[in-house]
N, C-alpha and C. Protein backbone atom coordinates (compact mmCIF):
# COMPACT_ATOMS: atom_id res chain seq x y z
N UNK A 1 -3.44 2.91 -19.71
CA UNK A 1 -3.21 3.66 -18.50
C UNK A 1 -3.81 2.95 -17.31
N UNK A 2 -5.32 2.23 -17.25
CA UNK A 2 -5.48 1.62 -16.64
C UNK A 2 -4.65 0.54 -15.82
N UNK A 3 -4.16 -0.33 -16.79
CA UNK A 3 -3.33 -1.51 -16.64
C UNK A 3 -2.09 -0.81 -15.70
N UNK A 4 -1.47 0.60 -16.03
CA UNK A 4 -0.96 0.76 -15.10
C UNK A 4 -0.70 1.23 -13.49
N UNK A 5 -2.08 1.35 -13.49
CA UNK A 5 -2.85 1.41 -12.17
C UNK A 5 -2.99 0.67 -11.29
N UNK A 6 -3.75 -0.39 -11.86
CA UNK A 6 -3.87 -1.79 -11.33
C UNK A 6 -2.84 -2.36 -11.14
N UNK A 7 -1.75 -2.22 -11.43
CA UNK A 7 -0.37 -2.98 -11.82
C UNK A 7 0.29 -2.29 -10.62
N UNK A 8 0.31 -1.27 -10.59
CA UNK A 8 0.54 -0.41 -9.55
C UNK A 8 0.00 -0.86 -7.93
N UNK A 9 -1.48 -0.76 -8.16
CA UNK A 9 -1.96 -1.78 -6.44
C UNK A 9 -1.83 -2.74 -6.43
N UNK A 10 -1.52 -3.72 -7.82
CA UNK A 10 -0.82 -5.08 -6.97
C UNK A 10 0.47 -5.41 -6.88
N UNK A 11 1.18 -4.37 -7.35
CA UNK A 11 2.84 -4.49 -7.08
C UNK A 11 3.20 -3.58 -5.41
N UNK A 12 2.09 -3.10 -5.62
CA UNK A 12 1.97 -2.20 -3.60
C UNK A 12 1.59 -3.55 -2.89
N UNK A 13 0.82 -4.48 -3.14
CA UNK A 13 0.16 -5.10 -2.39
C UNK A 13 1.14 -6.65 -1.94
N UNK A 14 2.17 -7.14 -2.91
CA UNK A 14 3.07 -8.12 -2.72
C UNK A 14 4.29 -7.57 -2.44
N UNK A 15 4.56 -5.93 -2.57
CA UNK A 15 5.63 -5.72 -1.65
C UNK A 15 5.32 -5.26 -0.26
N UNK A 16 4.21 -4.94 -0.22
CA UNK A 16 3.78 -4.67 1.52
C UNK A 16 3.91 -5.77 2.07
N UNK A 17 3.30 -7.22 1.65
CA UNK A 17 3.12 -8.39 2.21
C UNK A 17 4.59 -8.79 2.17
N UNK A 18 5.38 -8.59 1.02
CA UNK A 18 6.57 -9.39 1.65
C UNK A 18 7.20 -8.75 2.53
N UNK A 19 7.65 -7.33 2.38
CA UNK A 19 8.46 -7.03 3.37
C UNK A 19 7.49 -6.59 4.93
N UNK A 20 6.41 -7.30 4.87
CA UNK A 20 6.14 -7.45 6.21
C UNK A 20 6.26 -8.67 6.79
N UNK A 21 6.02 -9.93 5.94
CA UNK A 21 6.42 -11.30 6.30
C UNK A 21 7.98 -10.88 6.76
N UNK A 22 9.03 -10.21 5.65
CA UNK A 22 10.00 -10.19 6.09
C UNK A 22 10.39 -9.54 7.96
N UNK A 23 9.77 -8.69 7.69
CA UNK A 23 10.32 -7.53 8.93
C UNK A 23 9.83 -8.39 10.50
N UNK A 24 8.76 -9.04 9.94
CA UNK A 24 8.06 -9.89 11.20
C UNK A 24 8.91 -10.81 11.58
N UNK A 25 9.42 -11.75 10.44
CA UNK A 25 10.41 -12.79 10.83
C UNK A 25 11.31 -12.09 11.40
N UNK A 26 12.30 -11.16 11.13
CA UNK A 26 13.68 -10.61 11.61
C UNK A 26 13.23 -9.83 13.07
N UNK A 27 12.51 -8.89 13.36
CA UNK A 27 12.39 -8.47 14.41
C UNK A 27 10.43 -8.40 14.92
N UNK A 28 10.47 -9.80 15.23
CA UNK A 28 8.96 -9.80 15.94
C UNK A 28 7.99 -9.48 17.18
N UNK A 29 8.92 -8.47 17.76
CA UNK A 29 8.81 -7.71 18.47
C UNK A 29 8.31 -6.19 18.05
N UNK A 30 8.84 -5.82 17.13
CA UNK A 30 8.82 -4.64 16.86
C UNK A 30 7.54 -4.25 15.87
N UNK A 31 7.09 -2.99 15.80
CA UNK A 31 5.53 -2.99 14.92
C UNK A 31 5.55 -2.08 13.31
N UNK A 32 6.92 -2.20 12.74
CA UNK A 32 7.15 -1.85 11.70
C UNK A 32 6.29 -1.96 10.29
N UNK A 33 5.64 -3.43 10.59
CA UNK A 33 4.46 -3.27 9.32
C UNK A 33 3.23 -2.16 9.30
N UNK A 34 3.10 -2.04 10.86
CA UNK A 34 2.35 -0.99 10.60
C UNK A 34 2.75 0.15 10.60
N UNK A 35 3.69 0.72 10.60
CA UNK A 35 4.37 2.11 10.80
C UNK A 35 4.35 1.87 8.88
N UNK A 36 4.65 0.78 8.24
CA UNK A 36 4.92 0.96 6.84
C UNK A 36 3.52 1.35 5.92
N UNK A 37 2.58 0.71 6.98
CA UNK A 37 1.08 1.04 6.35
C UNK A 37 0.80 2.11 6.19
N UNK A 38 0.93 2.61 7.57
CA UNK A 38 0.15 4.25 7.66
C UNK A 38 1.03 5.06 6.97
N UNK A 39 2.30 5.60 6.99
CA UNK A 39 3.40 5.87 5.47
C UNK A 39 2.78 5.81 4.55
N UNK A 40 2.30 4.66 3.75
CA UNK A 40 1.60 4.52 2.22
C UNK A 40 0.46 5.30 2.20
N UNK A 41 -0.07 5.13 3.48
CA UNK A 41 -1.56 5.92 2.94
C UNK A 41 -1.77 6.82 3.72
N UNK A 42 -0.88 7.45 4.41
CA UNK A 42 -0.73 8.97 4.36
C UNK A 42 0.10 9.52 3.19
N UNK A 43 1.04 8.52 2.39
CA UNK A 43 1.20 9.48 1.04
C UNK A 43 0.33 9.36 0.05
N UNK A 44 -0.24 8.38 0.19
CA UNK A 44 -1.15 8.44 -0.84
C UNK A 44 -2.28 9.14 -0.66
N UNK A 45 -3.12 9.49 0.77
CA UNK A 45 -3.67 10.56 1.18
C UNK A 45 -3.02 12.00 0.55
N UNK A 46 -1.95 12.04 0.60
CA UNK A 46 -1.36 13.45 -0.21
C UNK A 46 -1.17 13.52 -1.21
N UNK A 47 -1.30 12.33 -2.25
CA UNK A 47 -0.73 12.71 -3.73
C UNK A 47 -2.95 12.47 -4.20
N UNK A 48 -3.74 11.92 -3.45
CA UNK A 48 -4.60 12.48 -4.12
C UNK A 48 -5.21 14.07 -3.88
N UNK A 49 -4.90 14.07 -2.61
CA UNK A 49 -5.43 15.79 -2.20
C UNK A 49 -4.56 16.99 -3.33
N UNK A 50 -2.90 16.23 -3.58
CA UNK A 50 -1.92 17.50 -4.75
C UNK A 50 -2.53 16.82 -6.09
N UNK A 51 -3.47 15.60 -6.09
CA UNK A 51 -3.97 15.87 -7.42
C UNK A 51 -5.38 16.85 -7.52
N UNK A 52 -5.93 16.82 -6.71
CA UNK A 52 -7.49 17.45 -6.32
C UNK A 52 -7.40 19.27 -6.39
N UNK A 53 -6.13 19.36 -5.55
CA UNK A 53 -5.69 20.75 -5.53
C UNK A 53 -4.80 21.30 -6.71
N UNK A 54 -3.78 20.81 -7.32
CA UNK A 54 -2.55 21.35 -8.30
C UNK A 54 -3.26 20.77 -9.14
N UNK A 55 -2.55 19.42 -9.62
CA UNK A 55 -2.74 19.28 -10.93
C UNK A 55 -3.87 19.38 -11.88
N UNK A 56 -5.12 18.94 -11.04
CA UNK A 56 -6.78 19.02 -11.77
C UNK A 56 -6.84 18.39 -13.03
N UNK A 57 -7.97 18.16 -13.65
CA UNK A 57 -7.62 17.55 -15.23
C UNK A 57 -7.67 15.86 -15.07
N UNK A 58 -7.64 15.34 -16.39
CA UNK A 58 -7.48 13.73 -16.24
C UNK A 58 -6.19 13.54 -15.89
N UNK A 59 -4.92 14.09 -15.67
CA UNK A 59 -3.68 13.68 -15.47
C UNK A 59 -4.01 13.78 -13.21
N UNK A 60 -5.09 14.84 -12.85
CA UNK A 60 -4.68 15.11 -11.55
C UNK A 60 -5.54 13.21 -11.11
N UNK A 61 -6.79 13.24 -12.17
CA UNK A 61 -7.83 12.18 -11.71
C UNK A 61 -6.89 10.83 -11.89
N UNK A 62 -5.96 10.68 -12.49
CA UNK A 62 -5.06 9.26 -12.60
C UNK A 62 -4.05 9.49 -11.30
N UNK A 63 -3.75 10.59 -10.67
CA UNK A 63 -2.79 10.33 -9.62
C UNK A 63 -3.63 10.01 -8.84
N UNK A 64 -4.93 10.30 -8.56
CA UNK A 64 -5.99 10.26 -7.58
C UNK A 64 -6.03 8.55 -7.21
N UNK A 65 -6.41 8.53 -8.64
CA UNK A 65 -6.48 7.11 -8.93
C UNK A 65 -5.58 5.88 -8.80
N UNK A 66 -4.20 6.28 -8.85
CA UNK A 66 -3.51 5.82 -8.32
C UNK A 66 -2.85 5.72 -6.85
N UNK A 67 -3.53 6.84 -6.00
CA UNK A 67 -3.23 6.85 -4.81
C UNK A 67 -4.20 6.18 -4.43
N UNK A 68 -5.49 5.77 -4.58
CA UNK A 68 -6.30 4.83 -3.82
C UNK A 68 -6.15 3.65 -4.24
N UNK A 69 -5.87 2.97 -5.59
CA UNK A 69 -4.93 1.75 -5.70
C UNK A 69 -4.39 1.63 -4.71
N UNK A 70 -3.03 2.44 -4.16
CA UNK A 70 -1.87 2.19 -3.33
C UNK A 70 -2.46 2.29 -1.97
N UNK A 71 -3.60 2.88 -1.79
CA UNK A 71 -4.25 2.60 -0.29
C UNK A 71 -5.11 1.38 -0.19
N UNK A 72 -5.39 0.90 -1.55
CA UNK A 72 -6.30 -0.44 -1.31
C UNK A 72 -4.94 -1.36 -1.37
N UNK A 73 -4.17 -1.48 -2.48
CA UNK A 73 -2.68 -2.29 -1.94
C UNK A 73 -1.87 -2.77 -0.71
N UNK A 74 -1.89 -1.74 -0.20
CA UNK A 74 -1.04 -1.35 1.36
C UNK A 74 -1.84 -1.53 2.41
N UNK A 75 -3.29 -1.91 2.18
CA UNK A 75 -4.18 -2.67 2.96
C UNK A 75 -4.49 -4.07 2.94
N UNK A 76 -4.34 -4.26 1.54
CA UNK A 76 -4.39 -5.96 0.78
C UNK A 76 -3.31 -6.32 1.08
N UNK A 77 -2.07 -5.76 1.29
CA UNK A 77 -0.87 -6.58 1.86
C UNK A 77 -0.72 -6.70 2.71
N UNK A 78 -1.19 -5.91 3.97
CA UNK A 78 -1.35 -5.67 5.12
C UNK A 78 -1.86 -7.06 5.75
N UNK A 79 -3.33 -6.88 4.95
CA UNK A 79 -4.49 -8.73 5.46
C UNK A 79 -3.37 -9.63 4.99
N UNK A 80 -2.67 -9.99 4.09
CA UNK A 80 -2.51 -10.69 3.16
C UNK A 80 -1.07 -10.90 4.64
N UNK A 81 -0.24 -10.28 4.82
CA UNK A 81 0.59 -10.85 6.20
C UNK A 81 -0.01 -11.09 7.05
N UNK A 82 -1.08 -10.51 7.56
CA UNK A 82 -1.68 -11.24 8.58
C UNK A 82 -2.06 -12.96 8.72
N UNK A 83 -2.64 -13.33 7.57
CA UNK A 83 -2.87 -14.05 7.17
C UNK A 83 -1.87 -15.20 7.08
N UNK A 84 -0.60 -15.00 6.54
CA UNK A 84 0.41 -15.80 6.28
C UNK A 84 0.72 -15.96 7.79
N UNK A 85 1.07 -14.59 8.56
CA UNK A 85 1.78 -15.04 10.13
C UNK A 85 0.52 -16.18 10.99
N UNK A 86 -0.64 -15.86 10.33
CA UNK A 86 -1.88 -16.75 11.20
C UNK A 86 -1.39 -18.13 11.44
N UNK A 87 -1.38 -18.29 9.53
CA UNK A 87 -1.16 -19.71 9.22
C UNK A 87 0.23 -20.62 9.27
N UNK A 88 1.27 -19.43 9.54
CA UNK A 88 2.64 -19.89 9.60
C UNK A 88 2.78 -20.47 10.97
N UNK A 89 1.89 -19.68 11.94
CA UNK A 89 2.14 -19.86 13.72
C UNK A 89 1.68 -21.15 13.79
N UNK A 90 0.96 -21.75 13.11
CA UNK A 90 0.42 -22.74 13.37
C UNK A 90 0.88 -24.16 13.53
């Protein structure tokens, strides 16, 4: 169950980064990576609060758990484009 956790924030974390490399290249004007950030972790802000509140139990503590994966992900992809546009401008 673990493994699918982890698997989980780093499959959040190389699709945040790509489709923000992507969205940057196509319209670099516009501030869509971050509109995609705050999305992830305002849902993931909500699926741990409907695990905290509804579900309870080790099944509510693995959604929990998986929503802060997906908020550490969607932050790690976040740096992780920054990073690429740093070094790409260059």
């Amino acid at each position: 169950m673990w493994a699918f956790v982890l698997l989980a924030g780093i499959l959040t974390a190389c699709f945040f980064a790509g489709a923000s490399v992507f969205v940057r290249v196509k319209l670099p004007d516009k501030r869509w990576p971050e509109w995609i950030l705050a999305g992830l972790v305002v849902l993931s802000v909500l699926a741990i609060w409907y695990s905290l509140v509804y579900v309870r139990g080790w099944e509510g503590a693995m959604l929990g758990v998986l929503g802060f994966h997906v908020i550490g992900g969607a932050i790690a992809g976040y740096l992780i484009e920054k990073a690429i546009m740093r070094y790409r401008n260059r």
